[in-house]
PDB file of N, CA and C in Angstrom:
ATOM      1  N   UNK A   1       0.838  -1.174   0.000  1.00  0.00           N
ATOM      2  CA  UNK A   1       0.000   0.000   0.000  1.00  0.00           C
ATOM      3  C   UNK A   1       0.888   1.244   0.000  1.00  0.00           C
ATOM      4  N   UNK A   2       0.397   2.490  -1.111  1.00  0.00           N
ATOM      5  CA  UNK A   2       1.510   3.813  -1.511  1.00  0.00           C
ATOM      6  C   UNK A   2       0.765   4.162  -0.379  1.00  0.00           C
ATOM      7  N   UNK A   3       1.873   5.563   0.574  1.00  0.00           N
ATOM      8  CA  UNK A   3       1.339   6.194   1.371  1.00  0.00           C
ATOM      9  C   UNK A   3       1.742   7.391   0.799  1.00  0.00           C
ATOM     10  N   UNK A   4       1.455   8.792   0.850  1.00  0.00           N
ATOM     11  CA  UNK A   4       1.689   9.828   0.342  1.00  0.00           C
ATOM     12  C   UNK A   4       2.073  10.267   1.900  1.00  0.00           C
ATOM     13  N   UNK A   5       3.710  11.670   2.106  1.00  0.00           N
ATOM     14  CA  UNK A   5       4.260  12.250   2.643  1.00  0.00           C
ATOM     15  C   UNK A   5       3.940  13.486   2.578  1.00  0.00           C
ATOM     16  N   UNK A   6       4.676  14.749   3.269  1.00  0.00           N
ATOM     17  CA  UNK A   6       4.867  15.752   2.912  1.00  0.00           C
ATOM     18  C   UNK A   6       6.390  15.999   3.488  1.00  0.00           C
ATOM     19  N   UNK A   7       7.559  16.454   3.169  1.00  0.00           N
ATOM     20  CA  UNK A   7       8.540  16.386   3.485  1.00  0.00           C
ATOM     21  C   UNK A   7       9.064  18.198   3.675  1.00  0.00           C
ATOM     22  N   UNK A   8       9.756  19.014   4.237  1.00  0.00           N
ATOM     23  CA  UNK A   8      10.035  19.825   4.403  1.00  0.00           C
ATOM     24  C   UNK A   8      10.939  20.339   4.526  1.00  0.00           C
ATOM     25  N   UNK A   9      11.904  20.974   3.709  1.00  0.00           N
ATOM     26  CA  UNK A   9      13.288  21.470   4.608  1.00  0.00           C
ATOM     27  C   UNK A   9      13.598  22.842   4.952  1.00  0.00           C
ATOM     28  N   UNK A  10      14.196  22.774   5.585  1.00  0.00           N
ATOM     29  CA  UNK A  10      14.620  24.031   5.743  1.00  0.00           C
ATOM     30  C   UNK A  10      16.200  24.195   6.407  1.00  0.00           C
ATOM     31  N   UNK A  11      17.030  25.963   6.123  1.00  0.00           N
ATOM     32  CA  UNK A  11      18.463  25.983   6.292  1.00  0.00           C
ATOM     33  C   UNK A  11      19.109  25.351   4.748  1.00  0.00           C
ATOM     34  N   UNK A  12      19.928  24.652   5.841  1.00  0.00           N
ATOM     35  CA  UNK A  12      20.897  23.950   4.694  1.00  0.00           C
ATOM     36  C   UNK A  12      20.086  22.970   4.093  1.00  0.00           C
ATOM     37  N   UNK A  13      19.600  21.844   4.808  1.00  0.00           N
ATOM     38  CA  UNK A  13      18.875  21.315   3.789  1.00  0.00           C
ATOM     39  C   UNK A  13      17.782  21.362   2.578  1.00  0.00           C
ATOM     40  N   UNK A  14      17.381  22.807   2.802  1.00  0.00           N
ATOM     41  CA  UNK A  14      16.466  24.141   1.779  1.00  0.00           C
ATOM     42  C   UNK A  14      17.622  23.888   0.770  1.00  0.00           C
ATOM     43  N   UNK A  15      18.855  24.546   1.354  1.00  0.00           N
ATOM     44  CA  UNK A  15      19.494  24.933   0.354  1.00  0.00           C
ATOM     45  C   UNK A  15      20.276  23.678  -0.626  1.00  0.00           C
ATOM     46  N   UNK A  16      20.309  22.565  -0.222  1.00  0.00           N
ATOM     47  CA  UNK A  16      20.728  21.385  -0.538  1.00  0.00           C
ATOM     48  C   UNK A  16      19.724  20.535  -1.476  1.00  0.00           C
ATOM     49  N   UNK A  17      18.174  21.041  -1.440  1.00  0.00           N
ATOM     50  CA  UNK A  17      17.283  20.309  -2.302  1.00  0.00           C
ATOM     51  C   UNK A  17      16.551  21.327  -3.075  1.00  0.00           C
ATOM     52  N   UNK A  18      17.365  22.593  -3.150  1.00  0.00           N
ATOM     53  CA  UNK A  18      16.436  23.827  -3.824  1.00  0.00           C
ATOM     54  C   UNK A  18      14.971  23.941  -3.585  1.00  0.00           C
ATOM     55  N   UNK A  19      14.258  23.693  -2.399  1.00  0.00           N
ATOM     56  CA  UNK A  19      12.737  23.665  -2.552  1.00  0.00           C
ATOM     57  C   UNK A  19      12.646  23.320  -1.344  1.00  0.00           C
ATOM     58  N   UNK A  20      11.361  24.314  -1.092  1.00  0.00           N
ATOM     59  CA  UNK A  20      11.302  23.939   0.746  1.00  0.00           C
ATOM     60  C   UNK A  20      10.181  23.457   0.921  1.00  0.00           C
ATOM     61  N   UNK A  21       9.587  21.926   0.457  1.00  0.00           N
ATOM     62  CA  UNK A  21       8.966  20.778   0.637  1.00  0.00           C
ATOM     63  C   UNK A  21       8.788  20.011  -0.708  1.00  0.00           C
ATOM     64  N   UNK A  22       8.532  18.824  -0.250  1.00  0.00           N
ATOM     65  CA  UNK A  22       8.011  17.881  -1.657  1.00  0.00           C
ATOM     66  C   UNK A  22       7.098  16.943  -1.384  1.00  0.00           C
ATOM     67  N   UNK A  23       6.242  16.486  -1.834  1.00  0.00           N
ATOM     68  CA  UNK A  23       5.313  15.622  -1.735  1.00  0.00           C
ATOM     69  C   UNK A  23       5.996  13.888  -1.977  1.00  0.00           C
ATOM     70  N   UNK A  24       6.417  13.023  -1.228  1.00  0.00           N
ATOM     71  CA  UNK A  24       7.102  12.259  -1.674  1.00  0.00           C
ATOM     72  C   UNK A  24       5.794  10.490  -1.493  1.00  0.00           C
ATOM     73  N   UNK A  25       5.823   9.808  -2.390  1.00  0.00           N
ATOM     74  CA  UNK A  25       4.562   8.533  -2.482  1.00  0.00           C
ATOM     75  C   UNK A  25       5.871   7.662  -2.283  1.00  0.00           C
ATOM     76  N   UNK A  26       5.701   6.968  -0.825  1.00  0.00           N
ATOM     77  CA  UNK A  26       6.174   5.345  -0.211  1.00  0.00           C
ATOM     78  C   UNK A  26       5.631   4.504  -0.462  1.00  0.00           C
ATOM     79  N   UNK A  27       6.092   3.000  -1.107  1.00  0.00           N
ATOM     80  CA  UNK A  27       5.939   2.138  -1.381  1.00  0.00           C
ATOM     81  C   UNK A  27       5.826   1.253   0.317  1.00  0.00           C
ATOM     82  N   UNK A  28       4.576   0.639   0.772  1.00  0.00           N
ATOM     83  CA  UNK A  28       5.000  -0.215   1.458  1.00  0.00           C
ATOM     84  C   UNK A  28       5.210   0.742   3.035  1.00  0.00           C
ATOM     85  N   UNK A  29       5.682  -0.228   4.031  1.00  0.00           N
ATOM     86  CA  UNK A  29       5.638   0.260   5.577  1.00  0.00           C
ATOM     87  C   UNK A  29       7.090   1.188   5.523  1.00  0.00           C
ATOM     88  N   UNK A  30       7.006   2.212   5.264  1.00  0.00           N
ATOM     89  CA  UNK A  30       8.761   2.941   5.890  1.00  0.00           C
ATOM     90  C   UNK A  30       9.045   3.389   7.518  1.00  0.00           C
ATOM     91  N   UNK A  31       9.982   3.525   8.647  1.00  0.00           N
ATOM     92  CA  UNK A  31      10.344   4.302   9.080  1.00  0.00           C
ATOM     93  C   UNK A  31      10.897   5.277   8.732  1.00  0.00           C
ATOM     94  N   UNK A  32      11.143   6.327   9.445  1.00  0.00           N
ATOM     95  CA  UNK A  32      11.654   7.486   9.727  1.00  0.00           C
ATOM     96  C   UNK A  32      13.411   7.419   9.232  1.00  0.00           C
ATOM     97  N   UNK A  33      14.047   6.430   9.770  1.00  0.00           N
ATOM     98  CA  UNK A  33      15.288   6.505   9.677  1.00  0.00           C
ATOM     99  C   UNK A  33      15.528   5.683   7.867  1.00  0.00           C
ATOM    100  N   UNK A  34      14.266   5.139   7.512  1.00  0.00           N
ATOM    101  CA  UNK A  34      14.283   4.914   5.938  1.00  0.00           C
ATOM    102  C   UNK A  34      13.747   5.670   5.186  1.00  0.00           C
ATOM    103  N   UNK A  35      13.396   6.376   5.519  1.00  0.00           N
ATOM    104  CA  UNK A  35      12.581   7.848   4.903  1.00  0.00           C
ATOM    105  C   UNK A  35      13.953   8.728   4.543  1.00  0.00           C
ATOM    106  N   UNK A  36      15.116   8.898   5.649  1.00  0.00           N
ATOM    107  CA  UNK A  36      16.289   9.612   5.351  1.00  0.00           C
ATOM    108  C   UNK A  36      16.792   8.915   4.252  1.00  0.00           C
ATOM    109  N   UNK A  37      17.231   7.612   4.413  1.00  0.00           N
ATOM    110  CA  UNK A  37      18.031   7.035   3.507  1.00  0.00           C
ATOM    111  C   UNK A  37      17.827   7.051   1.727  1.00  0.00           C
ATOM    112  N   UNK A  38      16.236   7.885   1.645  1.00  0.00           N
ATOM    113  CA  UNK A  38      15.511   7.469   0.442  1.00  0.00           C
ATOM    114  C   UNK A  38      15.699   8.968  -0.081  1.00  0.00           C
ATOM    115  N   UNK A  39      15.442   9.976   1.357  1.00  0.00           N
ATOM    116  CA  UNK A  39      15.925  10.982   0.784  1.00  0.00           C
ATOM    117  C   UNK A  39      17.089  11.498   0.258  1.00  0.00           C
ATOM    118  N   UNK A  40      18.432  11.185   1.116  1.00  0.00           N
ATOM    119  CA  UNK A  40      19.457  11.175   0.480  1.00  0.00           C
ATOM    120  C   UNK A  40      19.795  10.337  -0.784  1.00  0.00           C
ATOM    121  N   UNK A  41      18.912   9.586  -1.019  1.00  0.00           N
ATOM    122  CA  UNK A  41      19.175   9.402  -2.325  1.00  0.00           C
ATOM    123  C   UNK A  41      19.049  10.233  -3.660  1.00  0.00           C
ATOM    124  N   UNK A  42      17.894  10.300  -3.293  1.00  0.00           N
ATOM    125  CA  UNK A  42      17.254  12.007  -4.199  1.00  0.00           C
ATOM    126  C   UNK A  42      18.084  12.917  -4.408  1.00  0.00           C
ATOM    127  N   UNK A  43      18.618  13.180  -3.298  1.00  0.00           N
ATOM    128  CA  UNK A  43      19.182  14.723  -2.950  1.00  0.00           C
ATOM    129  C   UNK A  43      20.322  14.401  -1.921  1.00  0.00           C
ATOM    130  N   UNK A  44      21.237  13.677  -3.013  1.00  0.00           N
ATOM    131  CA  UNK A  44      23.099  13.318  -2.552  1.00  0.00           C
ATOM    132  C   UNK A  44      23.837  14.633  -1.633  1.00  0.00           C
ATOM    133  N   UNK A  45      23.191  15.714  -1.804  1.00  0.00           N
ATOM    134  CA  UNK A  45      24.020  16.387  -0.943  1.00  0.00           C
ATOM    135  C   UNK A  45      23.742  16.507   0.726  1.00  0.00           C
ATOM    136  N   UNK A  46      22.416  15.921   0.962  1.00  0.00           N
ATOM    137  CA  UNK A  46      22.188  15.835   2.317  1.00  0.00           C
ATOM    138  C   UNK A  46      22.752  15.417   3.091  1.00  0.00           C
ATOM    139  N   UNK A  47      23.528  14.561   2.008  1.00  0.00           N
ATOM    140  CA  UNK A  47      24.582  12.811   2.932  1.00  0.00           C
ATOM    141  C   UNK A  47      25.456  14.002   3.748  1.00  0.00           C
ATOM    142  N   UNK A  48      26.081  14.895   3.289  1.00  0.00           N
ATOM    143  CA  UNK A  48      26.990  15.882   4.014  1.00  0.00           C
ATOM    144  C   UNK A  48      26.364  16.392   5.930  1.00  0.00           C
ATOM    145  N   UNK A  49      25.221  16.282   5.689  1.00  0.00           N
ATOM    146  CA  UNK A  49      24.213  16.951   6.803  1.00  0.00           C
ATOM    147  C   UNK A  49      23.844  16.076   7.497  1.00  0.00           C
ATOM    148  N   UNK A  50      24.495  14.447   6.889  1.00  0.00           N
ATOM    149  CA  UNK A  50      23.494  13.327   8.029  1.00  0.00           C
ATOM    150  C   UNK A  50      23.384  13.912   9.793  1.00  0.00           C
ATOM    151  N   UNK A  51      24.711  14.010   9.812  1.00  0.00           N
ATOM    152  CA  UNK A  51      24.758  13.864  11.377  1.00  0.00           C
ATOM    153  C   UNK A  51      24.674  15.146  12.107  1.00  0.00           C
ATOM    154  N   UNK A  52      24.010  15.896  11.708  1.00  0.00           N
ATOM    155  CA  UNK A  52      24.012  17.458  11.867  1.00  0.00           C
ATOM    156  C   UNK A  52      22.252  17.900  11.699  1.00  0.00           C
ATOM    157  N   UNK A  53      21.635  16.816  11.211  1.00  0.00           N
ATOM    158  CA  UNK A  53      20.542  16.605  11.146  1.00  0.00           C
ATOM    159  C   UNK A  53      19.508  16.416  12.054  1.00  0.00           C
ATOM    160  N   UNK A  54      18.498  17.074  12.026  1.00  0.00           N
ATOM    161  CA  UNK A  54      16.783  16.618  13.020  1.00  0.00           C
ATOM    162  C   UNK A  54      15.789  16.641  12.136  1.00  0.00           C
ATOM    163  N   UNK A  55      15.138  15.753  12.290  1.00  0.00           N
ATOM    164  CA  UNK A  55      13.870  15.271  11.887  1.00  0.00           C
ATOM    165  C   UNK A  55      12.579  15.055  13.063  1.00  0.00           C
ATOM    166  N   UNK A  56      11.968  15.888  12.211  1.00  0.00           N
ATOM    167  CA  UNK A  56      10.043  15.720  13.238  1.00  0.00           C
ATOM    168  C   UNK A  56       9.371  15.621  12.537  1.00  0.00           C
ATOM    169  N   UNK A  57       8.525  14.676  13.009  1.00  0.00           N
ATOM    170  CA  UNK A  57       7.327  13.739  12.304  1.00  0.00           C
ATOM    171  C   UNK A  57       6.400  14.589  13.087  1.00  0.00           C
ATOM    172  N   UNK A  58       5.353  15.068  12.125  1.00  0.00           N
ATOM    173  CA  UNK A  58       3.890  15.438  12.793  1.00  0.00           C
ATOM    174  C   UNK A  58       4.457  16.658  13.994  1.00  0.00           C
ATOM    175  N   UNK A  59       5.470  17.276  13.931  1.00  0.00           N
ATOM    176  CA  UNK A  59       5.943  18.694  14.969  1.00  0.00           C
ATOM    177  C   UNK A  59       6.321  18.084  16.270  1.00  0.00           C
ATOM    178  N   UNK A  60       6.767  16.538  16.060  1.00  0.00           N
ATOM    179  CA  UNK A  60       7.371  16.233  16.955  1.00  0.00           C
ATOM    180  C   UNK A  60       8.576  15.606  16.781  1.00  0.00           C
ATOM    181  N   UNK A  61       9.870  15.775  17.637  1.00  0.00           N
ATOM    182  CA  UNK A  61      11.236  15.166  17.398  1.00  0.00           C
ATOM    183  C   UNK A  61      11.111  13.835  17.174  1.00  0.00           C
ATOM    184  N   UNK A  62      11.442  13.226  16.191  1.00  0.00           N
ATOM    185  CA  UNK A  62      11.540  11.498  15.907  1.00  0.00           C
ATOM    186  C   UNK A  62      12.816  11.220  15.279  1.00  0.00           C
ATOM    187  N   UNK A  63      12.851  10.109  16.395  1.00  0.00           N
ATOM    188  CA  UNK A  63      14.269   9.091  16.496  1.00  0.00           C
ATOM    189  C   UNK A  63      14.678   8.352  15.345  1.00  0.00           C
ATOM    190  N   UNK A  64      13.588   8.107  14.702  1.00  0.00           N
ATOM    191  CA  UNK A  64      13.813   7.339  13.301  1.00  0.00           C
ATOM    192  C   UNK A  64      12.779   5.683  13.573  1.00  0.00           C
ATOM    193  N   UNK A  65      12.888   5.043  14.509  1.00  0.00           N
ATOM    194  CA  UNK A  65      12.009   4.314  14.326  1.00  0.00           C
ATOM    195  C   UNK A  65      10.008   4.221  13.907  1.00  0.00           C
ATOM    196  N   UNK A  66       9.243   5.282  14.146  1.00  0.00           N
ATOM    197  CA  UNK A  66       8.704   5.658  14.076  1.00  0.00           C
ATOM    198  C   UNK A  66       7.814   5.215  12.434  1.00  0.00           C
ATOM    199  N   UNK A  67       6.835   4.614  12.477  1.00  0.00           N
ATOM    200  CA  UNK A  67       6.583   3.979  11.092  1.00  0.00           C
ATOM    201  C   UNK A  67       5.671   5.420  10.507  1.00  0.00           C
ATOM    202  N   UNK A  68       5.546   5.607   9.232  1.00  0.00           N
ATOM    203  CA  UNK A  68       5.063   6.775   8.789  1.00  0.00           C
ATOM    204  C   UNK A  68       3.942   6.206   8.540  1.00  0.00           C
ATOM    205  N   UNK A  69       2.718   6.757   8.166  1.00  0.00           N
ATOM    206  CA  UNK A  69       1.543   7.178   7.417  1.00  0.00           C
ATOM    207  C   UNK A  69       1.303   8.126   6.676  1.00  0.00           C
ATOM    208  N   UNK A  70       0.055   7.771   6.266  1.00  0.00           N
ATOM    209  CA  UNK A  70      -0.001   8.475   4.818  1.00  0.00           C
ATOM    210  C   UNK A  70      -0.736  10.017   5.220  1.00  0.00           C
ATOM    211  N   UNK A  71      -0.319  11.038   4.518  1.00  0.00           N
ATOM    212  CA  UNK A  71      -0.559  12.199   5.417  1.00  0.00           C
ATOM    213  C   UNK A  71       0.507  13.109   6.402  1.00  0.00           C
ATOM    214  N   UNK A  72       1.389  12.197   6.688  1.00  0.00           N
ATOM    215  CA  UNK A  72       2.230  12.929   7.692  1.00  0.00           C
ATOM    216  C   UNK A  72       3.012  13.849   7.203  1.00  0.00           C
ATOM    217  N   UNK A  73       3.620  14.285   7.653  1.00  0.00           N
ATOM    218  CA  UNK A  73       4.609  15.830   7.477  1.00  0.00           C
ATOM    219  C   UNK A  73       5.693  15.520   8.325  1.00  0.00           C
ATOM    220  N   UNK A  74       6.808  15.568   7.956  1.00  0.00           N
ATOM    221  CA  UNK A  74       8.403  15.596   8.229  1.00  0.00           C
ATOM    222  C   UNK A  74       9.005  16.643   7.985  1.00  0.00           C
ATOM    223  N   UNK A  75       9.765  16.790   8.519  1.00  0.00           N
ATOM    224  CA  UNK A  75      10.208  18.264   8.727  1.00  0.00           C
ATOM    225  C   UNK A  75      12.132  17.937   8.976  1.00  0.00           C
ATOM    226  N   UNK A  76      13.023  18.526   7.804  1.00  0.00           N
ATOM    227  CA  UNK A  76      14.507  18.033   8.439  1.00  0.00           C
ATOM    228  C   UNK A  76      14.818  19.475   8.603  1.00  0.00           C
ATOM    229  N   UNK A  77      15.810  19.732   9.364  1.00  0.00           N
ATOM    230  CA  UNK A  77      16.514  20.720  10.095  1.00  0.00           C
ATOM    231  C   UNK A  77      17.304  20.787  10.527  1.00  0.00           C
ATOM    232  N   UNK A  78      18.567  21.756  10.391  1.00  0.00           N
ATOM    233  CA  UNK A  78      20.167  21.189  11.290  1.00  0.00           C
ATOM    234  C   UNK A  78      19.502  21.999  13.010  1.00  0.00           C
ATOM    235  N   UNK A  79      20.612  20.755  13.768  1.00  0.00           N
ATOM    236  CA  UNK A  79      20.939  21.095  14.829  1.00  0.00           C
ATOM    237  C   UNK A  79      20.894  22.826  15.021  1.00  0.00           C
ATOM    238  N   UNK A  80      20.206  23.947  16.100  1.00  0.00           N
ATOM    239  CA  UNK A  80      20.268  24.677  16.467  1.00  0.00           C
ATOM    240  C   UNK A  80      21.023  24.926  17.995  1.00  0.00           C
ATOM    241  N   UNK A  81      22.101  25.803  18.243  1.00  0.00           N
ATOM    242  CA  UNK A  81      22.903  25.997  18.994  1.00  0.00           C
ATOM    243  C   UNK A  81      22.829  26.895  19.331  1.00  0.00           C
ATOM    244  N   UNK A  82      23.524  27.521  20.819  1.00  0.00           N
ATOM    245  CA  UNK A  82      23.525  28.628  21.251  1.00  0.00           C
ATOM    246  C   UNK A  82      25.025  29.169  22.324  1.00  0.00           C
ATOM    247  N   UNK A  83      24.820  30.165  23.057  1.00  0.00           N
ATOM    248  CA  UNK A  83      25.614  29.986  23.976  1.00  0.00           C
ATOM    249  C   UNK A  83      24.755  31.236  25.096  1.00  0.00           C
TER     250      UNK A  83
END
């Protein structure tokens, strides 16, 4: 069963996929942490941002296990810092 996404970036990863969201159709059950892997495929320059990276499912922080549905909204974002 296709589930339809909504995916979002913003920062560097805006600037890494030229477009700040995409509608992306999953084949089948994905997590969160396979949702990245599918995106960096798309959009090879993210691989640079893996680990510098956050992801929220539905406006909440997710770990990556997290199975998606159809409808949801993801959101990637670098790490924010301060002092």
């Amino acid at each position: 069963m296709a589930i339809t996404i909504k995916v979002k970036f913003f920062a560097l990863q805006r600037e890494e996929t030229g477009t700040p969201e995409i509608e992306l159709e999953l084949d089948g059950k994905k997590n969160v942490l396979e949702l990245r892997e599918i995106l960096m495929e798309k959009y090879p320059g993210l691989r640079k941002y893996e680990k510098v990276t956050l992801v929220s499912l539905n406006q909440k922080y997710a770990r990556g296990k997290e199975i998606l549905k159809d409808g949801d909204e993801v959101a990637l974002f670098p790490f924010v810092g301060g002092g």
